[in-house]
C-alpha atoms as a PDB file:
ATOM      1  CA  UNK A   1       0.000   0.000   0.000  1.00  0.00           C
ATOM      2  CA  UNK A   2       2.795   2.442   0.581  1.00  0.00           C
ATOM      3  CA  UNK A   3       4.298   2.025  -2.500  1.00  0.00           C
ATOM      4  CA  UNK A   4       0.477   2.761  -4.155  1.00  0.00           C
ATOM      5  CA  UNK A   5      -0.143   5.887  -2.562  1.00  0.00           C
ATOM      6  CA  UNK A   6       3.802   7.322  -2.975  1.00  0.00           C
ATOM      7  CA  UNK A   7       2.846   6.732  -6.490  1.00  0.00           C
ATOM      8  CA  UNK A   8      -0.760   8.109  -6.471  1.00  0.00           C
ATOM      9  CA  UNK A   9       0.953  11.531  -4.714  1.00  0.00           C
ATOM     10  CA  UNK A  10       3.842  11.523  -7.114  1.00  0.00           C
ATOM     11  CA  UNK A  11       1.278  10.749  -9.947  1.00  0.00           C
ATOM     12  CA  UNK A  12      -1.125  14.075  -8.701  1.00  0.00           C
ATOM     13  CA  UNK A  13       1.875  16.681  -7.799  1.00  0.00           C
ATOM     14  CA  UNK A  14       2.695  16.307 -11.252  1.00  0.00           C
ATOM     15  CA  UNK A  15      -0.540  16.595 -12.485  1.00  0.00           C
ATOM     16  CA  UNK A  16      -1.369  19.811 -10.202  1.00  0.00           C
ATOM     17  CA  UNK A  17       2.420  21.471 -10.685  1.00  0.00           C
ATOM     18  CA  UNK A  18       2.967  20.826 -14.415  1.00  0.00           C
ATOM     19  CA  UNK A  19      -0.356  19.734 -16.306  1.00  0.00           C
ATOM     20  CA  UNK A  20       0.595  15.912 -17.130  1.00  0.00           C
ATOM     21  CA  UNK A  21       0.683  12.970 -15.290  1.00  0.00           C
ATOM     22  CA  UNK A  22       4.027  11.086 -15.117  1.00  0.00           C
ATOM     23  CA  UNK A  23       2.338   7.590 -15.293  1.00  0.00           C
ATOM     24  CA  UNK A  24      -0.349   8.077 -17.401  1.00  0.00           C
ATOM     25  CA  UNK A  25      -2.119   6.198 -15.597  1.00  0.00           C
ATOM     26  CA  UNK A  26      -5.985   6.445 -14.475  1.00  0.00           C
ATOM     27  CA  UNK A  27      -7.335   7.275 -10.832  1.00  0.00           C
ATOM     28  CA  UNK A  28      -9.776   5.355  -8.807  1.00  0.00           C
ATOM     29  CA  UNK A  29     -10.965   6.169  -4.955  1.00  0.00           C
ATOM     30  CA  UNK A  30     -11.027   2.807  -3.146  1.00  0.00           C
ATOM     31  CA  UNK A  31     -11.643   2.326   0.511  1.00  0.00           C
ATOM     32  CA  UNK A  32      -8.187   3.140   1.792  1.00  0.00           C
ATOM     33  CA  UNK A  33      -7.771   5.780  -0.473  1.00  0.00           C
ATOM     34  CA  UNK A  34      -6.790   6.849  -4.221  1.00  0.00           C
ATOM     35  CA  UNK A  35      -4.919   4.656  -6.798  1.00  0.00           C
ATOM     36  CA  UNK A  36      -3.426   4.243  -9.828  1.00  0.00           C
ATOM     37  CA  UNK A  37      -6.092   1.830 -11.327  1.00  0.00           C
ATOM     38  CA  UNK A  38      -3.576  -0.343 -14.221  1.00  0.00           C
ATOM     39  CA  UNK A  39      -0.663  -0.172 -11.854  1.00  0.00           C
ATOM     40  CA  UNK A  40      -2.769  -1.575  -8.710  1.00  0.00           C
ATOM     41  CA  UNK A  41      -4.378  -4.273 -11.177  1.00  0.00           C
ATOM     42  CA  UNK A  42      -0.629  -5.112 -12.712  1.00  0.00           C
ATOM     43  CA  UNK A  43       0.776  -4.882  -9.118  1.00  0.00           C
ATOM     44  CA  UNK A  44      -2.289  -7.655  -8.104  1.00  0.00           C
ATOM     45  CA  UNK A  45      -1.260  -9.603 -11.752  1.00  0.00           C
ATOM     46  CA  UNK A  46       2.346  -9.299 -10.943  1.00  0.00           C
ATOM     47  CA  UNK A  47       3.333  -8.427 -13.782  1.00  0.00           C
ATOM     48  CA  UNK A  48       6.534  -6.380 -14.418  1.00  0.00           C
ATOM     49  CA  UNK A  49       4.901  -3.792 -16.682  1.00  0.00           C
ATOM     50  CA  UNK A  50       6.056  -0.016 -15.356  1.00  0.00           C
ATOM     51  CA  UNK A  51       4.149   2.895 -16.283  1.00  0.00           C
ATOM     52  CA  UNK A  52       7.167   5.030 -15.493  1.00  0.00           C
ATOM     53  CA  UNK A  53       9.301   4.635 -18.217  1.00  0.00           C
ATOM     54  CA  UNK A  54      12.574   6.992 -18.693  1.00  0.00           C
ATOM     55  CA  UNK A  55      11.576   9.590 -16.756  1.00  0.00           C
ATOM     56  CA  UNK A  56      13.030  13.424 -17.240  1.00  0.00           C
ATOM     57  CA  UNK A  57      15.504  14.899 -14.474  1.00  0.00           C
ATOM     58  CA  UNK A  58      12.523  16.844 -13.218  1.00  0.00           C
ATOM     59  CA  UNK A  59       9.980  13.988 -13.032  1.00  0.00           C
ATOM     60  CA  UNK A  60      12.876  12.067 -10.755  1.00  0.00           C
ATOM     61  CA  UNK A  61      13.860  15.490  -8.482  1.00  0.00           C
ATOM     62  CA  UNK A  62       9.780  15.025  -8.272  1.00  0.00           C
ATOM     63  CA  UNK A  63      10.250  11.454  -6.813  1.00  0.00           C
ATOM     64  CA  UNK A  64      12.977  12.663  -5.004  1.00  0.00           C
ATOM     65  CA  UNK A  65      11.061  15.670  -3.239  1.00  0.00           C
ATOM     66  CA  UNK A  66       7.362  12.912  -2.469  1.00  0.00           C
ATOM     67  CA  UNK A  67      10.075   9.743  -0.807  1.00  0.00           C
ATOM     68  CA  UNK A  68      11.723  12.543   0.971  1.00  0.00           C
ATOM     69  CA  UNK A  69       7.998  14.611   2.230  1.00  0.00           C
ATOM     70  CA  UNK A  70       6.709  11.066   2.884  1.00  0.00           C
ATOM     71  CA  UNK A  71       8.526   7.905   2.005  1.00  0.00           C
ATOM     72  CA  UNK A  72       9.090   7.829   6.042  1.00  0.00           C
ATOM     73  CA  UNK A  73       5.303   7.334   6.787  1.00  0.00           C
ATOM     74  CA  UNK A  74       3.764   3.916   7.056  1.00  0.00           C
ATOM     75  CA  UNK A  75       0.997   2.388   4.997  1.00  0.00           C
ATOM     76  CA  UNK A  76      -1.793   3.825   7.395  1.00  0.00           C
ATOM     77  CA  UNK A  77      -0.074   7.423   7.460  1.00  0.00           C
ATOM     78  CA  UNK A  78      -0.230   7.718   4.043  1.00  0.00           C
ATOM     79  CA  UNK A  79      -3.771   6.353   3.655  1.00  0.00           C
ATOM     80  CA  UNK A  80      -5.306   8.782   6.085  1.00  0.00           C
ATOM     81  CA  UNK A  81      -2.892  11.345   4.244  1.00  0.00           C
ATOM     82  CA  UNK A  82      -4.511  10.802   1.229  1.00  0.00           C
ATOM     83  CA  UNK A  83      -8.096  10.539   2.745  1.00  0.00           C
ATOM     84  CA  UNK A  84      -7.539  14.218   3.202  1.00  0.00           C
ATOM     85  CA  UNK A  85      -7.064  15.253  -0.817  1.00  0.00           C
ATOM     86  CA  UNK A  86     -10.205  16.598  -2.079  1.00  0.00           C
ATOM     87  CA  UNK A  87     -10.742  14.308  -5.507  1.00  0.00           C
ATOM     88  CA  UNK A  88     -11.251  11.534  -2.945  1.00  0.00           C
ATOM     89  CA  UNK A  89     -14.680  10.477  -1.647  1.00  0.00           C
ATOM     90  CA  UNK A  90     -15.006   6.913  -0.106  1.00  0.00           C
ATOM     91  CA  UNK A  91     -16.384   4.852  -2.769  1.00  0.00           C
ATOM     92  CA  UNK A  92     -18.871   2.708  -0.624  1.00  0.00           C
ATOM     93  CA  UNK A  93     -21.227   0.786  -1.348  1.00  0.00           C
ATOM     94  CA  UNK A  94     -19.119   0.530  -4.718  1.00  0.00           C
ATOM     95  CA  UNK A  95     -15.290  -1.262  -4.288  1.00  0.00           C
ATOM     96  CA  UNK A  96     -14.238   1.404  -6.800  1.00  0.00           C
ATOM     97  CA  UNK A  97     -15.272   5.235  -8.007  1.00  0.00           C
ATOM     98  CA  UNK A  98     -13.008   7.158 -10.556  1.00  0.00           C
ATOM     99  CA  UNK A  99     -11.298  10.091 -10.302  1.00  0.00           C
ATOM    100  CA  UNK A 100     -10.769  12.078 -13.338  1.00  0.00           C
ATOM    101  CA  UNK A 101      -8.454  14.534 -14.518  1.00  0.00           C
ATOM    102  CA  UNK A 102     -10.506  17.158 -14.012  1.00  0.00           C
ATOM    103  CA  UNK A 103     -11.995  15.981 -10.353  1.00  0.00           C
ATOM    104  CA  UNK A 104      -7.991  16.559  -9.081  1.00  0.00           C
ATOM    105  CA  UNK A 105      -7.163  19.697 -11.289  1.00  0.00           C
ATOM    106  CA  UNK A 106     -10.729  21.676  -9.916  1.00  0.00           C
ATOM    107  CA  UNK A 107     -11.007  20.195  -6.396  1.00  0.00           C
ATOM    108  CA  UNK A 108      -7.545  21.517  -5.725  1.00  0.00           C
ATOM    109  CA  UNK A 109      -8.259  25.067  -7.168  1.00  0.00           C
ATOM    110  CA  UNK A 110      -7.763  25.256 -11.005  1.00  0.00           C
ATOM    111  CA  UNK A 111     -10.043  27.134 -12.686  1.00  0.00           C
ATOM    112  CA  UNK A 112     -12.417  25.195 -15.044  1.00  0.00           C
ATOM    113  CA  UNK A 113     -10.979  26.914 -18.251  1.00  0.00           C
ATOM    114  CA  UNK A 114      -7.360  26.166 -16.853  1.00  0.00           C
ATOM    115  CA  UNK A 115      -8.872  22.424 -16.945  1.00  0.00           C
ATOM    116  CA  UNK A 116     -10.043  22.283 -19.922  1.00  0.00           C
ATOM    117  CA  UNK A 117      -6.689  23.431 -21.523  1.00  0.00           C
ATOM    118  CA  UNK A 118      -4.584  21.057 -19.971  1.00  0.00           C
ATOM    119  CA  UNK A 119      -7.336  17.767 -20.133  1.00  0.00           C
ATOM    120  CA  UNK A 120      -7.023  19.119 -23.723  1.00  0.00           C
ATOM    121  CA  UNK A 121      -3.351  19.377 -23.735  1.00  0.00           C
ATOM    122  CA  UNK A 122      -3.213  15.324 -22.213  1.00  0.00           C
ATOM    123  CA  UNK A 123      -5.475  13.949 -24.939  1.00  0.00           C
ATOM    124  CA  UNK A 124      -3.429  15.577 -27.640  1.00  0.00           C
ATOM    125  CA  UNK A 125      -0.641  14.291 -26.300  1.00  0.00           C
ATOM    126  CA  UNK A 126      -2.206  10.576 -25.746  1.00  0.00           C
ATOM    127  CA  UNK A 127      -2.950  10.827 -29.400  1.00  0.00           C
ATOM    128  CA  UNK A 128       0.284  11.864 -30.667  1.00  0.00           C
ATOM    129  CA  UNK A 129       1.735   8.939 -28.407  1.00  0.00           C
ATOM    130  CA  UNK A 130      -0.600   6.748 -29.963  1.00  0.00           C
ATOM    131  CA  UNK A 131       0.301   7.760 -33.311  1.00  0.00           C
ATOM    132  CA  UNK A 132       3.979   7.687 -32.925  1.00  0.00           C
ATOM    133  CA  UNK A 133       3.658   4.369 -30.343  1.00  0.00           C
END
Protein backbone atom coordinates (compact mmCIF):
# COMPACT_ATOMS: atom_id res chain seq x y z
CA UNK A 1 0.00 0.00 0.00
CA UNK A 2 2.79 2.44 0.58
CA UNK A 3 4.30 2.02 -2.50
CA UNK A 4 0.48 2.76 -4.15
CA UNK A 5 -0.14 5.89 -2.56
CA UNK A 6 3.80 7.32 -2.97
CA UNK A 7 2.85 6.73 -6.49
CA UNK A 8 -0.76 8.11 -6.47
CA UNK A 9 0.95 11.53 -4.71
CA UNK A 10 3.84 11.52 -7.11
CA UNK A 11 1.28 10.75 -9.95
CA UNK A 12 -1.12 14.08 -8.70
CA UNK A 13 1.87 16.68 -7.80
CA UNK A 14 2.69 16.31 -11.25
CA UNK A 15 -0.54 16.59 -12.49
CA UNK A 16 -1.37 19.81 -10.20
CA UNK A 17 2.42 21.47 -10.69
CA UNK A 18 2.97 20.83 -14.41
CA UNK A 19 -0.36 19.73 -16.31
CA UNK A 20 0.60 15.91 -17.13
CA UNK A 21 0.68 12.97 -15.29
CA UNK A 22 4.03 11.09 -15.12
CA UNK A 23 2.34 7.59 -15.29
CA UNK A 24 -0.35 8.08 -17.40
CA UNK A 25 -2.12 6.20 -15.60
CA UNK A 26 -5.98 6.44 -14.48
CA UNK A 27 -7.33 7.28 -10.83
CA UNK A 28 -9.78 5.35 -8.81
CA UNK A 29 -10.97 6.17 -4.96
CA UNK A 30 -11.03 2.81 -3.15
CA UNK A 31 -11.64 2.33 0.51
CA UNK A 32 -8.19 3.14 1.79
CA UNK A 33 -7.77 5.78 -0.47
CA UNK A 34 -6.79 6.85 -4.22
CA UNK A 35 -4.92 4.66 -6.80
CA UNK A 36 -3.43 4.24 -9.83
CA UNK A 37 -6.09 1.83 -11.33
CA UNK A 38 -3.58 -0.34 -14.22
CA UNK A 39 -0.66 -0.17 -11.85
CA UNK A 40 -2.77 -1.58 -8.71
CA UNK A 41 -4.38 -4.27 -11.18
CA UNK A 42 -0.63 -5.11 -12.71
CA UNK A 43 0.78 -4.88 -9.12
CA UNK A 44 -2.29 -7.66 -8.10
CA UNK A 45 -1.26 -9.60 -11.75
CA UNK A 46 2.35 -9.30 -10.94
CA UNK A 47 3.33 -8.43 -13.78
CA UNK A 48 6.53 -6.38 -14.42
CA UNK A 49 4.90 -3.79 -16.68
CA UNK A 50 6.06 -0.02 -15.36
CA UNK A 51 4.15 2.90 -16.28
CA UNK A 52 7.17 5.03 -15.49
CA UNK A 53 9.30 4.63 -18.22
CA UNK A 54 12.57 6.99 -18.69
CA UNK A 55 11.58 9.59 -16.76
CA UNK A 56 13.03 13.42 -17.24
CA UNK A 57 15.50 14.90 -14.47
CA UNK A 58 12.52 16.84 -13.22
CA UNK A 59 9.98 13.99 -13.03
CA UNK A 60 12.88 12.07 -10.76
CA UNK A 61 13.86 15.49 -8.48
CA UNK A 62 9.78 15.02 -8.27
CA UNK A 63 10.25 11.45 -6.81
CA UNK A 64 12.98 12.66 -5.00
CA UNK A 65 11.06 15.67 -3.24
CA UNK A 66 7.36 12.91 -2.47
CA UNK A 67 10.07 9.74 -0.81
CA UNK A 68 11.72 12.54 0.97
CA UNK A 69 8.00 14.61 2.23
CA UNK A 70 6.71 11.07 2.88
CA UNK A 71 8.53 7.90 2.01
CA UNK A 72 9.09 7.83 6.04
CA UNK A 73 5.30 7.33 6.79
CA UNK A 74 3.76 3.92 7.06
CA UNK A 75 1.00 2.39 5.00
CA UNK A 76 -1.79 3.82 7.40
CA UNK A 77 -0.07 7.42 7.46
CA UNK A 78 -0.23 7.72 4.04
CA UNK A 79 -3.77 6.35 3.65
CA UNK A 80 -5.31 8.78 6.09
CA UNK A 81 -2.89 11.35 4.24
CA UNK A 82 -4.51 10.80 1.23
CA UNK A 83 -8.10 10.54 2.74
CA UNK A 84 -7.54 14.22 3.20
CA UNK A 85 -7.06 15.25 -0.82
CA UNK A 86 -10.20 16.60 -2.08
CA UNK A 87 -10.74 14.31 -5.51
CA UNK A 88 -11.25 11.53 -2.94
CA UNK A 89 -14.68 10.48 -1.65
CA UNK A 90 -15.01 6.91 -0.11
CA UNK A 91 -16.38 4.85 -2.77
CA UNK A 92 -18.87 2.71 -0.62
CA UNK A 93 -21.23 0.79 -1.35
CA UNK A 94 -19.12 0.53 -4.72
CA UNK A 95 -15.29 -1.26 -4.29
CA UNK A 96 -14.24 1.40 -6.80
CA UNK A 97 -15.27 5.23 -8.01
CA UNK A 98 -13.01 7.16 -10.56
CA UNK A 99 -11.30 10.09 -10.30
CA UNK A 100 -10.77 12.08 -13.34
CA UNK A 101 -8.45 14.53 -14.52
CA UNK A 102 -10.51 17.16 -14.01
CA UNK A 103 -12.00 15.98 -10.35
CA UNK A 104 -7.99 16.56 -9.08
CA UNK A 105 -7.16 19.70 -11.29
CA UNK A 106 -10.73 21.68 -9.92
CA UNK A 107 -11.01 20.19 -6.40
CA UNK A 108 -7.55 21.52 -5.73
CA UNK A 109 -8.26 25.07 -7.17
CA UNK A 110 -7.76 25.26 -11.01
CA UNK A 111 -10.04 27.13 -12.69
CA UNK A 112 -12.42 25.19 -15.04
CA UNK A 113 -10.98 26.91 -18.25
CA UNK A 114 -7.36 26.17 -16.85
CA UNK A 115 -8.87 22.42 -16.94
CA UNK A 116 -10.04 22.28 -19.92
CA UNK A 117 -6.69 23.43 -21.52
CA UNK A 118 -4.58 21.06 -19.97
CA UNK A 119 -7.34 17.77 -20.13
CA UNK A 120 -7.02 19.12 -23.72
CA UNK A 121 -3.35 19.38 -23.73
CA UNK A 122 -3.21 15.32 -22.21
CA UNK A 123 -5.47 13.95 -24.94
CA UNK A 124 -3.43 15.58 -27.64
CA UNK A 125 -0.64 14.29 -26.30
CA UNK A 126 -2.21 10.58 -25.75
CA UNK A 127 -2.95 10.83 -29.40
CA UNK A 128 0.28 11.86 -30.67
CA UNK A 129 1.74 8.94 -28.41
CA UNK A 130 -0.60 6.75 -29.96
CA UNK A 131 0.30 7.76 -33.31
CA UNK A 132 3.98 7.69 -32.92
CA UNK A 133 3.66 4.37 -30.34
Amino acid sequence: MRLMKLMYIIDRTALLRWGYSVTGDAYVAMKHGPVLSRTLNNIREQREESHFGALSEAEIELVEEVIAQHGHKSAKQLRDYTHTFPEWSDPSPARVKSISVRDILEKNGISEDEATGIIDDINAFTVMARVFS
